[in-house]
N, C-alpha and C. Protein backbone atom coordinates (compact mmCIF):
# COMPACT_ATOMS: atom_id res chain seq x y z
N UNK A 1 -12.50 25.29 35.85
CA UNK A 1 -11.67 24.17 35.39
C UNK A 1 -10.86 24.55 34.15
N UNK A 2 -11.19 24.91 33.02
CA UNK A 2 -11.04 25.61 31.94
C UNK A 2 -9.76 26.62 32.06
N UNK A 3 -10.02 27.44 33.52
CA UNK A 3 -8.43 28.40 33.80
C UNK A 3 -7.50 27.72 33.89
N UNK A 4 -8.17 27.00 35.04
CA UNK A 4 -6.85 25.45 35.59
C UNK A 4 -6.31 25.01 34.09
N UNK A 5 -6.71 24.35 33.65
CA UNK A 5 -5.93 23.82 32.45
C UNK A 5 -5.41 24.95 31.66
N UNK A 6 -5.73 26.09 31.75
CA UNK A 6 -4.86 27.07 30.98
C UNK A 6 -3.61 27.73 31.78
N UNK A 7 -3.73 27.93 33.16
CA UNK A 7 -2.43 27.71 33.88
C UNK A 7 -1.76 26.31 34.05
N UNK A 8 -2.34 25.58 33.96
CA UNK A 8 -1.03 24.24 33.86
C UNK A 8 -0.30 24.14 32.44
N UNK A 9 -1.40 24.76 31.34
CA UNK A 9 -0.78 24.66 30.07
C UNK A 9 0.43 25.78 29.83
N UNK A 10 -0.24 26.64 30.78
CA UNK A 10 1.10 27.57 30.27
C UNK A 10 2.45 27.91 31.18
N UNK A 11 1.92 27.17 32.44
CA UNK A 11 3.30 27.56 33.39
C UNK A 11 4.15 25.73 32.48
N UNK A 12 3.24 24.65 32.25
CA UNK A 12 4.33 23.51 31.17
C UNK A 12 4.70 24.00 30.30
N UNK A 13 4.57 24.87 29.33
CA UNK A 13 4.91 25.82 27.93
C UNK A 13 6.39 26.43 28.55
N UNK A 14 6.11 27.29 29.88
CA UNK A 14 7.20 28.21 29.91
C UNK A 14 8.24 27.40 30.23
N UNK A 15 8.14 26.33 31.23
CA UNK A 15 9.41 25.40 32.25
C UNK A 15 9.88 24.92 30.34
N UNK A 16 9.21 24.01 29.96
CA UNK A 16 9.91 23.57 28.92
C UNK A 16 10.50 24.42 27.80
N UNK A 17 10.37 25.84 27.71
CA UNK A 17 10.83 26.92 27.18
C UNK A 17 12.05 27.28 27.39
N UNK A 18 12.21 27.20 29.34
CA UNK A 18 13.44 27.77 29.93
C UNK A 18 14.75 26.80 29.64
N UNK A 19 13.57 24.96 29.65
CA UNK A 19 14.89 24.22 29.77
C UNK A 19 15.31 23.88 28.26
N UNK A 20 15.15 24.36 27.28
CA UNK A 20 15.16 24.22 25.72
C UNK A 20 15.96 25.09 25.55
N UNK A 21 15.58 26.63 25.91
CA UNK A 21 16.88 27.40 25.75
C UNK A 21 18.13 27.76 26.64
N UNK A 22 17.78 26.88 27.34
CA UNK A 22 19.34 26.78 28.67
C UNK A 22 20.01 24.89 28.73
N UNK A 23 19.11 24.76 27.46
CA UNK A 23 19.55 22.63 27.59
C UNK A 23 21.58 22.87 27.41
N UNK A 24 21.93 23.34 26.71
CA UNK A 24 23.28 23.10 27.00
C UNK A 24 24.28 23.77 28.20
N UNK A 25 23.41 24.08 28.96
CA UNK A 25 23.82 25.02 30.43
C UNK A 25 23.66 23.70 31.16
N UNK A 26 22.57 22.75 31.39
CA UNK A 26 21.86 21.85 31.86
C UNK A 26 22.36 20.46 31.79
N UNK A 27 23.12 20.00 30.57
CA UNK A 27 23.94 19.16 30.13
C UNK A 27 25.38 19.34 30.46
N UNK A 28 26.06 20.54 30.06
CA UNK A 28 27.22 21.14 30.48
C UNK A 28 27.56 20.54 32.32
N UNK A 29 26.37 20.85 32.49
CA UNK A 29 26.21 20.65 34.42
C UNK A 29 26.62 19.43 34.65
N UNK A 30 25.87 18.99 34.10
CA UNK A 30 25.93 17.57 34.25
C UNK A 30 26.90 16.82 34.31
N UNK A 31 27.61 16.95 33.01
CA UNK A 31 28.24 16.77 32.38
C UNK A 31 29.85 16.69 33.32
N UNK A 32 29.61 18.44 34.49
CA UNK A 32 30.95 18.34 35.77
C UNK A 32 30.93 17.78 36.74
N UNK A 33 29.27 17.88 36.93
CA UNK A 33 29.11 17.61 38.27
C UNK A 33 29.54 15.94 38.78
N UNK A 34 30.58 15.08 38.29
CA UNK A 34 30.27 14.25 38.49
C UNK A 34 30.60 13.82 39.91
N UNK A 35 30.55 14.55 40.88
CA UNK A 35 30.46 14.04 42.57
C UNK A 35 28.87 14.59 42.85
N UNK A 36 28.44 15.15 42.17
CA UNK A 36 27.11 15.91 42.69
C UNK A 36 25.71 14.73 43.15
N UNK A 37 24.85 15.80 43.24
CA UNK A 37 23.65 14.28 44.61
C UNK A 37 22.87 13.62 43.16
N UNK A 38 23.36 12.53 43.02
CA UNK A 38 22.31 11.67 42.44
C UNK A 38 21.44 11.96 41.69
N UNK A 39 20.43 12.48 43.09
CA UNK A 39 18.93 12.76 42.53
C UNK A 39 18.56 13.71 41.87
N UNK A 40 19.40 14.79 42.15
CA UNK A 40 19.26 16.11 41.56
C UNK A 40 20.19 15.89 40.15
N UNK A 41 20.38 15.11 39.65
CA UNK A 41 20.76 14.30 38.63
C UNK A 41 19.98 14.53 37.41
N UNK A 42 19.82 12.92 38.26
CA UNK A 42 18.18 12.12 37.72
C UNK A 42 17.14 13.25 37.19
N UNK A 43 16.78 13.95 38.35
CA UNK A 43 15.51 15.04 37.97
C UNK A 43 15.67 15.84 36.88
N UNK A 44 17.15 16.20 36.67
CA UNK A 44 17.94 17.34 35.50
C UNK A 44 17.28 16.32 34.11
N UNK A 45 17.65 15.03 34.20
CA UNK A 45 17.71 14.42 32.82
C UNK A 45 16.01 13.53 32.75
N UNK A 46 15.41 13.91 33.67
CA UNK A 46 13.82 13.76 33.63
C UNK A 46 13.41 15.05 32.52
N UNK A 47 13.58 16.01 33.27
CA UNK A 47 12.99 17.34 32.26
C UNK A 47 14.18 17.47 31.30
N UNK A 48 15.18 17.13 31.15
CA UNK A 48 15.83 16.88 29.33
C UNK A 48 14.96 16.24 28.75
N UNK A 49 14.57 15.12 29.08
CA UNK A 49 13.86 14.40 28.33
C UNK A 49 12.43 14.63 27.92
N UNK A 50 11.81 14.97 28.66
CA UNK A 50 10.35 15.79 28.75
C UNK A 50 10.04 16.89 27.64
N UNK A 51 10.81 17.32 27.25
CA UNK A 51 11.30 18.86 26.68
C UNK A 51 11.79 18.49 24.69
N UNK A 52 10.59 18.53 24.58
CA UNK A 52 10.95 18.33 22.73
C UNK A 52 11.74 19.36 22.13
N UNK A 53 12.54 18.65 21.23
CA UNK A 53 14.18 19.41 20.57
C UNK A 53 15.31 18.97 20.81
N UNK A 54 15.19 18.42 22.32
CA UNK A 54 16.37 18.69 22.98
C UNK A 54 17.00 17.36 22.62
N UNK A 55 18.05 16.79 22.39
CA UNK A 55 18.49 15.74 21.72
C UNK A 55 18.92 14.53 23.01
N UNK A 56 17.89 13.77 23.35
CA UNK A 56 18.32 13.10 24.64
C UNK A 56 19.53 11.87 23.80
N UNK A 57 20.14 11.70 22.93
CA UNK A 57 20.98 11.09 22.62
C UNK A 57 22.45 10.97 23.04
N UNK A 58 22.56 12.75 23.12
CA UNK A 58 23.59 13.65 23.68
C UNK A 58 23.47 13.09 25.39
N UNK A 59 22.44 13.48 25.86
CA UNK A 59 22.16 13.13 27.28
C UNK A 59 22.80 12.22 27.75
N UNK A 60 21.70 11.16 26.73
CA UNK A 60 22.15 9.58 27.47
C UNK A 60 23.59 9.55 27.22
N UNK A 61 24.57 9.79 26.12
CA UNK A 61 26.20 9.34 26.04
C UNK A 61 26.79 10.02 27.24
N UNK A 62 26.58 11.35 27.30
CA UNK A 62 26.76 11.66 29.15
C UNK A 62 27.07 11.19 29.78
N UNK A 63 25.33 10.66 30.26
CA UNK A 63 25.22 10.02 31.48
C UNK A 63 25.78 8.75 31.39
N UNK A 64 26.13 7.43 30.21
CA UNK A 64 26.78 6.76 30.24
C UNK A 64 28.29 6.62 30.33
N UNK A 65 28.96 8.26 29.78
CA UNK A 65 30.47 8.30 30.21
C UNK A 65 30.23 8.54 31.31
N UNK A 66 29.46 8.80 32.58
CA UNK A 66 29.66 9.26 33.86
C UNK A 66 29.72 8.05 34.46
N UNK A 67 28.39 7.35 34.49
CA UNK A 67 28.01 6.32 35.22
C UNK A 67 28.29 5.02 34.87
N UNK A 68 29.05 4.57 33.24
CA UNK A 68 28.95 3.66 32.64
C UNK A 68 27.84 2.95 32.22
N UNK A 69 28.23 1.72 31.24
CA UNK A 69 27.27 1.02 30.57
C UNK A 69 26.09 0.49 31.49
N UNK A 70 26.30 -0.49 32.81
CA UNK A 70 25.15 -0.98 33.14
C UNK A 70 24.42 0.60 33.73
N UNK A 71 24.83 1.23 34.94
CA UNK A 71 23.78 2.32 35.83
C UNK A 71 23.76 3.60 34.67
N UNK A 72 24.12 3.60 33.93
CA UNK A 72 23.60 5.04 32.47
C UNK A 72 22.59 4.07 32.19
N UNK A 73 22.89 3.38 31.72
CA UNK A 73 21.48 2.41 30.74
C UNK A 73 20.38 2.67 31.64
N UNK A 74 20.53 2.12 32.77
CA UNK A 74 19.40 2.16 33.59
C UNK A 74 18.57 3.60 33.68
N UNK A 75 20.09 4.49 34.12
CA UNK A 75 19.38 5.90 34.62
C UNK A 75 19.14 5.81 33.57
N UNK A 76 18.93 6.11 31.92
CA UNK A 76 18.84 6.52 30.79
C UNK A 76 17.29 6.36 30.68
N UNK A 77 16.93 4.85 30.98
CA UNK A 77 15.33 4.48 30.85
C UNK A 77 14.84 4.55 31.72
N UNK A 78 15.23 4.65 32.80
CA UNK A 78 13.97 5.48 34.14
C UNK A 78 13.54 6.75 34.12
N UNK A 79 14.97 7.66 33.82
CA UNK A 79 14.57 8.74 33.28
C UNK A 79 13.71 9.40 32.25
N UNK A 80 14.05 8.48 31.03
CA UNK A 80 13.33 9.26 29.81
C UNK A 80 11.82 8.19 29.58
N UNK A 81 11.65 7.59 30.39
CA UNK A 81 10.44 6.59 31.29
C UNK A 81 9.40 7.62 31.35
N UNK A 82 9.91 7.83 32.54
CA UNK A 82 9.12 9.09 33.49
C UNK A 82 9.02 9.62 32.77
N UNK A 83 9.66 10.64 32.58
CA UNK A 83 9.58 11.66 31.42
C UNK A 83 8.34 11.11 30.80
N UNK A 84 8.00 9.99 29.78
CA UNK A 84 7.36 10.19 28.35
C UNK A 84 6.15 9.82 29.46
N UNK A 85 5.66 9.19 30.58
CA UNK A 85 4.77 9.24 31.47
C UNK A 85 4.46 10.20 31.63
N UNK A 86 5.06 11.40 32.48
CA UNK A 86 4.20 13.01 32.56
C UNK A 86 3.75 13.25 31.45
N UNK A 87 4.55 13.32 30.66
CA UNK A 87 4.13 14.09 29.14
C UNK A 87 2.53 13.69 28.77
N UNK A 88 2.48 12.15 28.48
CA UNK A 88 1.60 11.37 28.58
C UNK A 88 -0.16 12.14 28.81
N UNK A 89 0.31 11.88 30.89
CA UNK A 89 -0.90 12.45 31.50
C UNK A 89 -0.71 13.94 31.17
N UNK A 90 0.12 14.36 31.07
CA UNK A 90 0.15 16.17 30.81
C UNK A 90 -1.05 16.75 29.96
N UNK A 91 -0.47 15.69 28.35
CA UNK A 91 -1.45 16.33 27.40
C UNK A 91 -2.51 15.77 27.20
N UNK A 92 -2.80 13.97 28.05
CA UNK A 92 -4.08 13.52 28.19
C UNK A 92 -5.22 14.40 28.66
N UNK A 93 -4.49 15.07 30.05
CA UNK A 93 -5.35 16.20 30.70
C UNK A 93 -5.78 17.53 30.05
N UNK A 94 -5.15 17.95 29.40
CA UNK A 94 -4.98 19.44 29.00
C UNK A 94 -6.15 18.87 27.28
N UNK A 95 -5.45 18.37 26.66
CA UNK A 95 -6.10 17.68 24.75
C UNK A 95 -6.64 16.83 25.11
N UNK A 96 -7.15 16.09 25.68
CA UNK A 96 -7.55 15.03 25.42
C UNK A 96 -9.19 14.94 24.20
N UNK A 97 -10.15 16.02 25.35
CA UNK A 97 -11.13 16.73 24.08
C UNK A 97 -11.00 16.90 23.22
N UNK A 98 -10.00 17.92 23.03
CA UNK A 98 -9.74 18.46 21.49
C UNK A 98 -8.91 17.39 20.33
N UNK A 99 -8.33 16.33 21.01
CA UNK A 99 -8.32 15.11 20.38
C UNK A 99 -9.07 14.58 19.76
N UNK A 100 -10.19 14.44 20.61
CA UNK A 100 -11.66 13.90 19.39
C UNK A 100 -12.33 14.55 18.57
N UNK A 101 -12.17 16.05 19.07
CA UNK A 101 -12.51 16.75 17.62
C UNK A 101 -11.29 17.19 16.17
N UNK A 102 -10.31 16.57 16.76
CA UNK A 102 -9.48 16.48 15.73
C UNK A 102 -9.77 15.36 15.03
N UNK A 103 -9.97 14.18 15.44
CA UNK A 103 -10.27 12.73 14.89
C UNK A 103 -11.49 12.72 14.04
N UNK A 104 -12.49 13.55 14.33
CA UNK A 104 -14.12 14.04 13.66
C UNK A 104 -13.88 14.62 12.90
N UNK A 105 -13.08 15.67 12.52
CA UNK A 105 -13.31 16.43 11.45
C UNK A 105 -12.02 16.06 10.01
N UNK A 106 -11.52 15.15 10.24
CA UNK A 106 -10.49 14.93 9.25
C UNK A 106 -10.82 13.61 8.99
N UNK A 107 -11.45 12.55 7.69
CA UNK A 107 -11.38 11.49 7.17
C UNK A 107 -10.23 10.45 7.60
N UNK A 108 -9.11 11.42 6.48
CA UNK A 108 -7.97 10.64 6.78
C UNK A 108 -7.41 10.39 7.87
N UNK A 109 -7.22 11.32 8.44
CA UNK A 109 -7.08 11.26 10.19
C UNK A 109 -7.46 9.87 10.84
N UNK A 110 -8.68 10.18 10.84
CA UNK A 110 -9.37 9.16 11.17
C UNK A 110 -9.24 7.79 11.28
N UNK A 111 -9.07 7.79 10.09
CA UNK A 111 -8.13 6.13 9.18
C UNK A 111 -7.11 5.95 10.07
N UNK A 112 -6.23 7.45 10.21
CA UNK A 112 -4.51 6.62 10.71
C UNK A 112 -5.09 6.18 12.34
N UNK A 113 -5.94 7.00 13.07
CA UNK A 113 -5.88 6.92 14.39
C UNK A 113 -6.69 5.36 14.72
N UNK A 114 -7.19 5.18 13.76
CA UNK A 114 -8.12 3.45 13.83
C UNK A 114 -7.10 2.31 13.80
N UNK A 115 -6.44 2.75 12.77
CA UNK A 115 -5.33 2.24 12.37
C UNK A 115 -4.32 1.89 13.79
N UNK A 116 -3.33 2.69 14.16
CA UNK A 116 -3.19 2.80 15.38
C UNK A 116 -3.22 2.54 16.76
N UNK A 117 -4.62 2.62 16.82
CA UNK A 117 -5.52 1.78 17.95
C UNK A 117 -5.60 0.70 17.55
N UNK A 118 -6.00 0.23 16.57
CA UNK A 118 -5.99 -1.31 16.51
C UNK A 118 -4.75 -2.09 16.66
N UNK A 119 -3.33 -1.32 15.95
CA UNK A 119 -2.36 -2.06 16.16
C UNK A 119 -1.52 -1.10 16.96
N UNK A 120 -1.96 -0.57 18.25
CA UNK A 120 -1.68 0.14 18.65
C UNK A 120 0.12 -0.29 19.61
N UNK A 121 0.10 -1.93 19.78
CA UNK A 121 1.77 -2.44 20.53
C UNK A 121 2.49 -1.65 19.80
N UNK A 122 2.54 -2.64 18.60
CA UNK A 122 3.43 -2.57 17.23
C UNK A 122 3.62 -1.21 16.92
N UNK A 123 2.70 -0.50 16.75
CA UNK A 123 2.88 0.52 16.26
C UNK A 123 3.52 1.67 16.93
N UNK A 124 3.38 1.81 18.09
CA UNK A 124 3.80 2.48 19.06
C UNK A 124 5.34 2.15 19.47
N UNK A 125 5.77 0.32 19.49
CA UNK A 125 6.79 0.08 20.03
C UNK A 125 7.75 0.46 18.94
N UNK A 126 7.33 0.23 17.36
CA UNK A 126 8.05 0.41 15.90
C UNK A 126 8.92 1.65 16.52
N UNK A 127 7.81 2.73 16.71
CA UNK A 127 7.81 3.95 16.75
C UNK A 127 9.19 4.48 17.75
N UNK A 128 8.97 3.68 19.08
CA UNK A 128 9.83 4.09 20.07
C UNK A 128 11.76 3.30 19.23
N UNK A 129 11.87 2.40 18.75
CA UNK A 129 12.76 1.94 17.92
C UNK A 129 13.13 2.80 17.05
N UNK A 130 12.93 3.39 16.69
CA UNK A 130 13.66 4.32 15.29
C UNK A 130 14.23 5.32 15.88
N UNK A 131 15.11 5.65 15.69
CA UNK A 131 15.94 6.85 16.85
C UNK A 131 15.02 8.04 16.42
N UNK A 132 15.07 8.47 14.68
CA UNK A 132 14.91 9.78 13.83
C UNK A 132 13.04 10.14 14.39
N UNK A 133 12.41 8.93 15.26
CA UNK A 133 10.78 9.36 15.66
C UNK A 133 11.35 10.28 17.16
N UNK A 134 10.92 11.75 16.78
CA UNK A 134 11.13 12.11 18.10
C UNK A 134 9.82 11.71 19.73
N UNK A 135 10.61 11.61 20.20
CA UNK A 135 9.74 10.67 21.50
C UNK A 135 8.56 11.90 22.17
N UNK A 136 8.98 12.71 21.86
CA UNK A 136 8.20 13.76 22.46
C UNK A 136 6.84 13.77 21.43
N UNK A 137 6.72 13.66 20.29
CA UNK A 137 5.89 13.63 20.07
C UNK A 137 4.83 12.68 19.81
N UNK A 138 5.97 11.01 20.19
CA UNK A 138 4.58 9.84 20.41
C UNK A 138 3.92 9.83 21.51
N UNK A 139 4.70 10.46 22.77
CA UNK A 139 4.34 10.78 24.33
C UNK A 139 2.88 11.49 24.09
N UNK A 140 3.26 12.56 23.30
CA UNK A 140 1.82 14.34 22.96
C UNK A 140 0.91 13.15 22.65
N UNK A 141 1.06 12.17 21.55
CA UNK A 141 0.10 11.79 20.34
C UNK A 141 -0.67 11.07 21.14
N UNK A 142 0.16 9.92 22.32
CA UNK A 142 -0.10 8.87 22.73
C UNK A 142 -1.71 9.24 23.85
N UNK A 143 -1.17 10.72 24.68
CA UNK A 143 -1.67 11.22 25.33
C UNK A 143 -3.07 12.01 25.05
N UNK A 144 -2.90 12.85 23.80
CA UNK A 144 -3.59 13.45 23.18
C UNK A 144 -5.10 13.01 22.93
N UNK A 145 -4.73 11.44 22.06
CA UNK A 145 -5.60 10.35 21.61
C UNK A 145 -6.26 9.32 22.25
N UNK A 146 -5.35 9.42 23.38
CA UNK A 146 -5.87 8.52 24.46
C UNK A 146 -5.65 6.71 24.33
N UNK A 147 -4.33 7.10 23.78
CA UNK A 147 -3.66 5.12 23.75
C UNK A 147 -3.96 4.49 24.68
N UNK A 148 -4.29 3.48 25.12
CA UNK A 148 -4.08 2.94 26.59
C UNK A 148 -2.63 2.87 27.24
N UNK A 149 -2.86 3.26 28.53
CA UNK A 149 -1.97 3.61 29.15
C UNK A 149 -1.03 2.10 29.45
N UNK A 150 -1.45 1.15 29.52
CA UNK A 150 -0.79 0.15 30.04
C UNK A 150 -0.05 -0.34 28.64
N UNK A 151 -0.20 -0.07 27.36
CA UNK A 151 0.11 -0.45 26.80
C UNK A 151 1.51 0.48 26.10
N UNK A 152 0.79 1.88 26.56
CA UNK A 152 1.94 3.07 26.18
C UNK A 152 2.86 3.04 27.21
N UNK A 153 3.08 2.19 28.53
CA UNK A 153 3.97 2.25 29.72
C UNK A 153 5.01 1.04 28.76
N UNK A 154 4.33 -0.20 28.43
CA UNK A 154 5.20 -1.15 28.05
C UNK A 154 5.95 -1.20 26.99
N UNK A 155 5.44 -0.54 26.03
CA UNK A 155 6.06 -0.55 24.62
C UNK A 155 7.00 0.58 24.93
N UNK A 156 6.88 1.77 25.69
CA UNK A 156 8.08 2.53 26.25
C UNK A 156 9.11 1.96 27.08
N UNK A 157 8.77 1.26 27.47
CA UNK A 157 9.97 0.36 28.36
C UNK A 157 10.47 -0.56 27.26
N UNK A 158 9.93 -0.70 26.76
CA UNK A 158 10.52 -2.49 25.76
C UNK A 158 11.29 -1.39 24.22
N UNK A 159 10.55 -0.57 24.25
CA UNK A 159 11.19 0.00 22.85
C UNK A 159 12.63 1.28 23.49
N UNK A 160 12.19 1.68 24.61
CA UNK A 160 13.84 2.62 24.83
C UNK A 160 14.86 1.39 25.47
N UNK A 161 15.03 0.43 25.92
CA UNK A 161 16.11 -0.96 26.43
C UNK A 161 17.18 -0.90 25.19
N UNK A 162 17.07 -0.96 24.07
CA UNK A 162 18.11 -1.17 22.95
C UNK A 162 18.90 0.07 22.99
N UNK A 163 17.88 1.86 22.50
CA UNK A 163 18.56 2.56 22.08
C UNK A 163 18.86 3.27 23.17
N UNK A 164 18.65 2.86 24.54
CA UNK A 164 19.46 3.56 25.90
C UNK A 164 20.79 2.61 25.77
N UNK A 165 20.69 1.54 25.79
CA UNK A 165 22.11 0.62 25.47
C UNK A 165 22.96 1.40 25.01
N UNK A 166 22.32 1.55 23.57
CA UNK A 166 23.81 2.03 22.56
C UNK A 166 23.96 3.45 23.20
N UNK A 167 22.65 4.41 23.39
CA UNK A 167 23.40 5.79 24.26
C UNK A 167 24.89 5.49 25.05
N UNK A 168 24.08 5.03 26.40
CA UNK A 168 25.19 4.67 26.97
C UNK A 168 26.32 3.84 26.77
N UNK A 169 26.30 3.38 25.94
CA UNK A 169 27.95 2.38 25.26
C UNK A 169 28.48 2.88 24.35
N UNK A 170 27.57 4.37 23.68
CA UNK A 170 28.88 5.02 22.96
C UNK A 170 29.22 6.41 23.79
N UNK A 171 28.50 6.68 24.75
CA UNK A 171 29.00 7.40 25.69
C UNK A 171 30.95 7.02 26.01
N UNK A 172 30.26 5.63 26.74
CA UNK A 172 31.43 5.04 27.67
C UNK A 172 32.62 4.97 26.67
N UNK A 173 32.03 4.49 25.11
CA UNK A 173 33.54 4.46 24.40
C UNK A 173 34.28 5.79 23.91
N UNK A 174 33.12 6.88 23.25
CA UNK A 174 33.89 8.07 23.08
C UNK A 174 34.57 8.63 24.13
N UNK A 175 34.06 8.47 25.57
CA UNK A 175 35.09 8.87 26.55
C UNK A 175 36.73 8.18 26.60
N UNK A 176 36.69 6.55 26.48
CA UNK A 176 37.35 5.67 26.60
C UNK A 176 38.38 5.75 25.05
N UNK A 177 38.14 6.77 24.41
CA UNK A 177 38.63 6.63 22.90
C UNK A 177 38.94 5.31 22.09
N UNK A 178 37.85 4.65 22.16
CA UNK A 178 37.21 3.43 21.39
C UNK A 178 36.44 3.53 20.25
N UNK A 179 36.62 3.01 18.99
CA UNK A 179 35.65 3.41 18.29
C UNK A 179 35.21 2.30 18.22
N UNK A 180 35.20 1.48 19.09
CA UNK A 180 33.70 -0.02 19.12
C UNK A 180 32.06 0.44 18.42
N UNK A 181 31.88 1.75 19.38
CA UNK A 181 30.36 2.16 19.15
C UNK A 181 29.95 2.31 17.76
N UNK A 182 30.68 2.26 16.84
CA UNK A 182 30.32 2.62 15.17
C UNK A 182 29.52 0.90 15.25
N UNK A 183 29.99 0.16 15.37
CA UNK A 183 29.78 -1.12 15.37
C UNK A 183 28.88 -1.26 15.71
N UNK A 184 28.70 -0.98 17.13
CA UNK A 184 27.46 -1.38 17.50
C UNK A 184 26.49 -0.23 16.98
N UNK A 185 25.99 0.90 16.70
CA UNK A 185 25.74 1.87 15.38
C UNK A 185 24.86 0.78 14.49
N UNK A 186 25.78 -0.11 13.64
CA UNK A 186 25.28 -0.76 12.91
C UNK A 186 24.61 -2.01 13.17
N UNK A 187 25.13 -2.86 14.02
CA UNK A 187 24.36 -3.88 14.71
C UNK A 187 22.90 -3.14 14.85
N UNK A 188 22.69 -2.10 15.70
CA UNK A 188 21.33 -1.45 16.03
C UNK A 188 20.38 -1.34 14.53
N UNK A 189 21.32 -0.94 13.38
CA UNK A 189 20.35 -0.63 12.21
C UNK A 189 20.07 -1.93 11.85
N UNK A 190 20.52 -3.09 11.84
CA UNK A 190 20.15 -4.28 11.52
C UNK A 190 18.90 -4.63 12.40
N UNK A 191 19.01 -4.25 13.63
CA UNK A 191 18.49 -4.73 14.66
C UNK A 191 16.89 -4.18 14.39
N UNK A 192 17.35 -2.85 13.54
CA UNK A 192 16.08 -2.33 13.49
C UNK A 192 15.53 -2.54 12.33
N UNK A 193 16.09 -3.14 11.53
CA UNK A 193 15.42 -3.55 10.26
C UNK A 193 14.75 -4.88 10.20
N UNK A 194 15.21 -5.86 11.40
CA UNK A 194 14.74 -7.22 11.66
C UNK A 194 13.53 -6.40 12.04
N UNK A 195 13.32 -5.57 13.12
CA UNK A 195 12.18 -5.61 13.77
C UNK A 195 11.11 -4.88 12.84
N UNK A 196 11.56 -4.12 11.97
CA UNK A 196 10.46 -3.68 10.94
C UNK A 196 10.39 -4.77 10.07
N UNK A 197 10.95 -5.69 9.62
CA UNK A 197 10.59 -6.88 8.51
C UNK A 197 9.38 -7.72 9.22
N UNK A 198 9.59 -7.87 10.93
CA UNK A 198 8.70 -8.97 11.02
C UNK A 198 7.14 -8.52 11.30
N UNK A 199 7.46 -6.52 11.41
CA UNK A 199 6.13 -5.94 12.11
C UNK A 199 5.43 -6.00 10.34
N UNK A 200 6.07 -5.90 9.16
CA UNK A 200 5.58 -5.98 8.14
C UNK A 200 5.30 -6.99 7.55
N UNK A 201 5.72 -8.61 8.27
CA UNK A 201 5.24 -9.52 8.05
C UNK A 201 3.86 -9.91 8.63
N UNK A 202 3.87 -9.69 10.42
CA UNK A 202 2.36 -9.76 10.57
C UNK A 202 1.61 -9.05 10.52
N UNK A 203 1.40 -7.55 9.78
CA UNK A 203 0.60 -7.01 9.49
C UNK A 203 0.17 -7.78 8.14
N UNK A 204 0.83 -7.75 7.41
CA UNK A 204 0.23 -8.64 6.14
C UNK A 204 -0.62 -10.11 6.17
N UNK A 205 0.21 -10.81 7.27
CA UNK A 205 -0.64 -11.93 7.70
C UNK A 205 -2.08 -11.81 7.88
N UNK A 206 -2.30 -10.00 8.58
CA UNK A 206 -3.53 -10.19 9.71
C UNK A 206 -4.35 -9.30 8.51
N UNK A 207 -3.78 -8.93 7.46
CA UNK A 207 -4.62 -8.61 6.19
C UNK A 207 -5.58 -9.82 5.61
């Protein structure tokens, strides 16, 4: 069992290796292909997204100058969906052990991961809201630690809906040579500062 997880760990190491240092070969593609099949699409911007570094921001404006605002949005969060799902079970399977002996031997640790779990929506959905949290690594953490899954499916769906929006709507305008998207830019930082005022209101409440 022990090999097994060391060949799944390392043939996932290399794929996400190849597509990290060929992501602008991969995007570029994309980017022409716009008569090409759909699915073989979709699958390209599954493993963009999967693949920490790689800036799915870039992606999503792409796929929203291709497809526009409503079907980018969509592809944007099915895609990078899935995506933070494999990742998920990937490193649930592979860390999940070595998760708890990370949690045992560090105090503080300890604290944040209690922490966490207890307010594990909020904290997770905060998380998926802030553009600058890279997603790849709440996917590792989520997985690692063993979040509940039903709860790490929803707060990924409810927290990428806003910032696949603006992907795809400043996609559609930098193509369209609009500078609307600055606007909405800022609407989003408001948007995101409401939602951190009120996660810092009921945490204090539940103090």
């Amino acid at each position: 069992m022990k090999v097994y997880k060391w060949m799944v760990a390392s043939l996932s190491v290399a794929i996400m290796l190849i597509v990290f240092l060929n992501a602008d070969v991969f995007i570029n593609w994309i980017n022409e292909d716009k008569d090409g099949d759909f699915i073989i699409v979709f699958v390209l911007i599954v493993i963009l997204a999967a693949v920490p570094g790689i800036p799915f921001g870039l992606v999503g404006g792409v796929i929203g100058a291709m497809y526009g605002l409503l079907w980018g949005s969509l592809m944007n969060i099915a895609a990078s969906t899935l995506a933070a799902v494999l990742i998920y079970f990937l490193f649930r399977y592979l860390l999940i052990n070595q998760g708890k002996v990370w949690v045992e031997r560090s105090a503080s640790f300890r604290k944040m991961n209690t922490f966490i779990n207890n307010h594990s929506f909020w904290s997770l959905l905060i998380a998926r809201m802030i553009p600058i949290m890279p997603a790849s690594l709440i996917n590792m953490y989520a997985g690692v630690f063993g979040l509940p899954f039903p709860i790490f499916i929803l707060t990924t769906l409810i927290g990428k809906i806003p910032i696949m929006l603006v992907f795809a709507y400043v996609g559609v305008n930098m193509r369209s040579g609009s500078g609307e998207w600055m606007i909405v830019l800022v609407i989003y930082s408001l948007f995101l500062l409401i939602i951190y005022g009120l996660y810092r209101l009921l945490n204090n409440k539940r103090r």
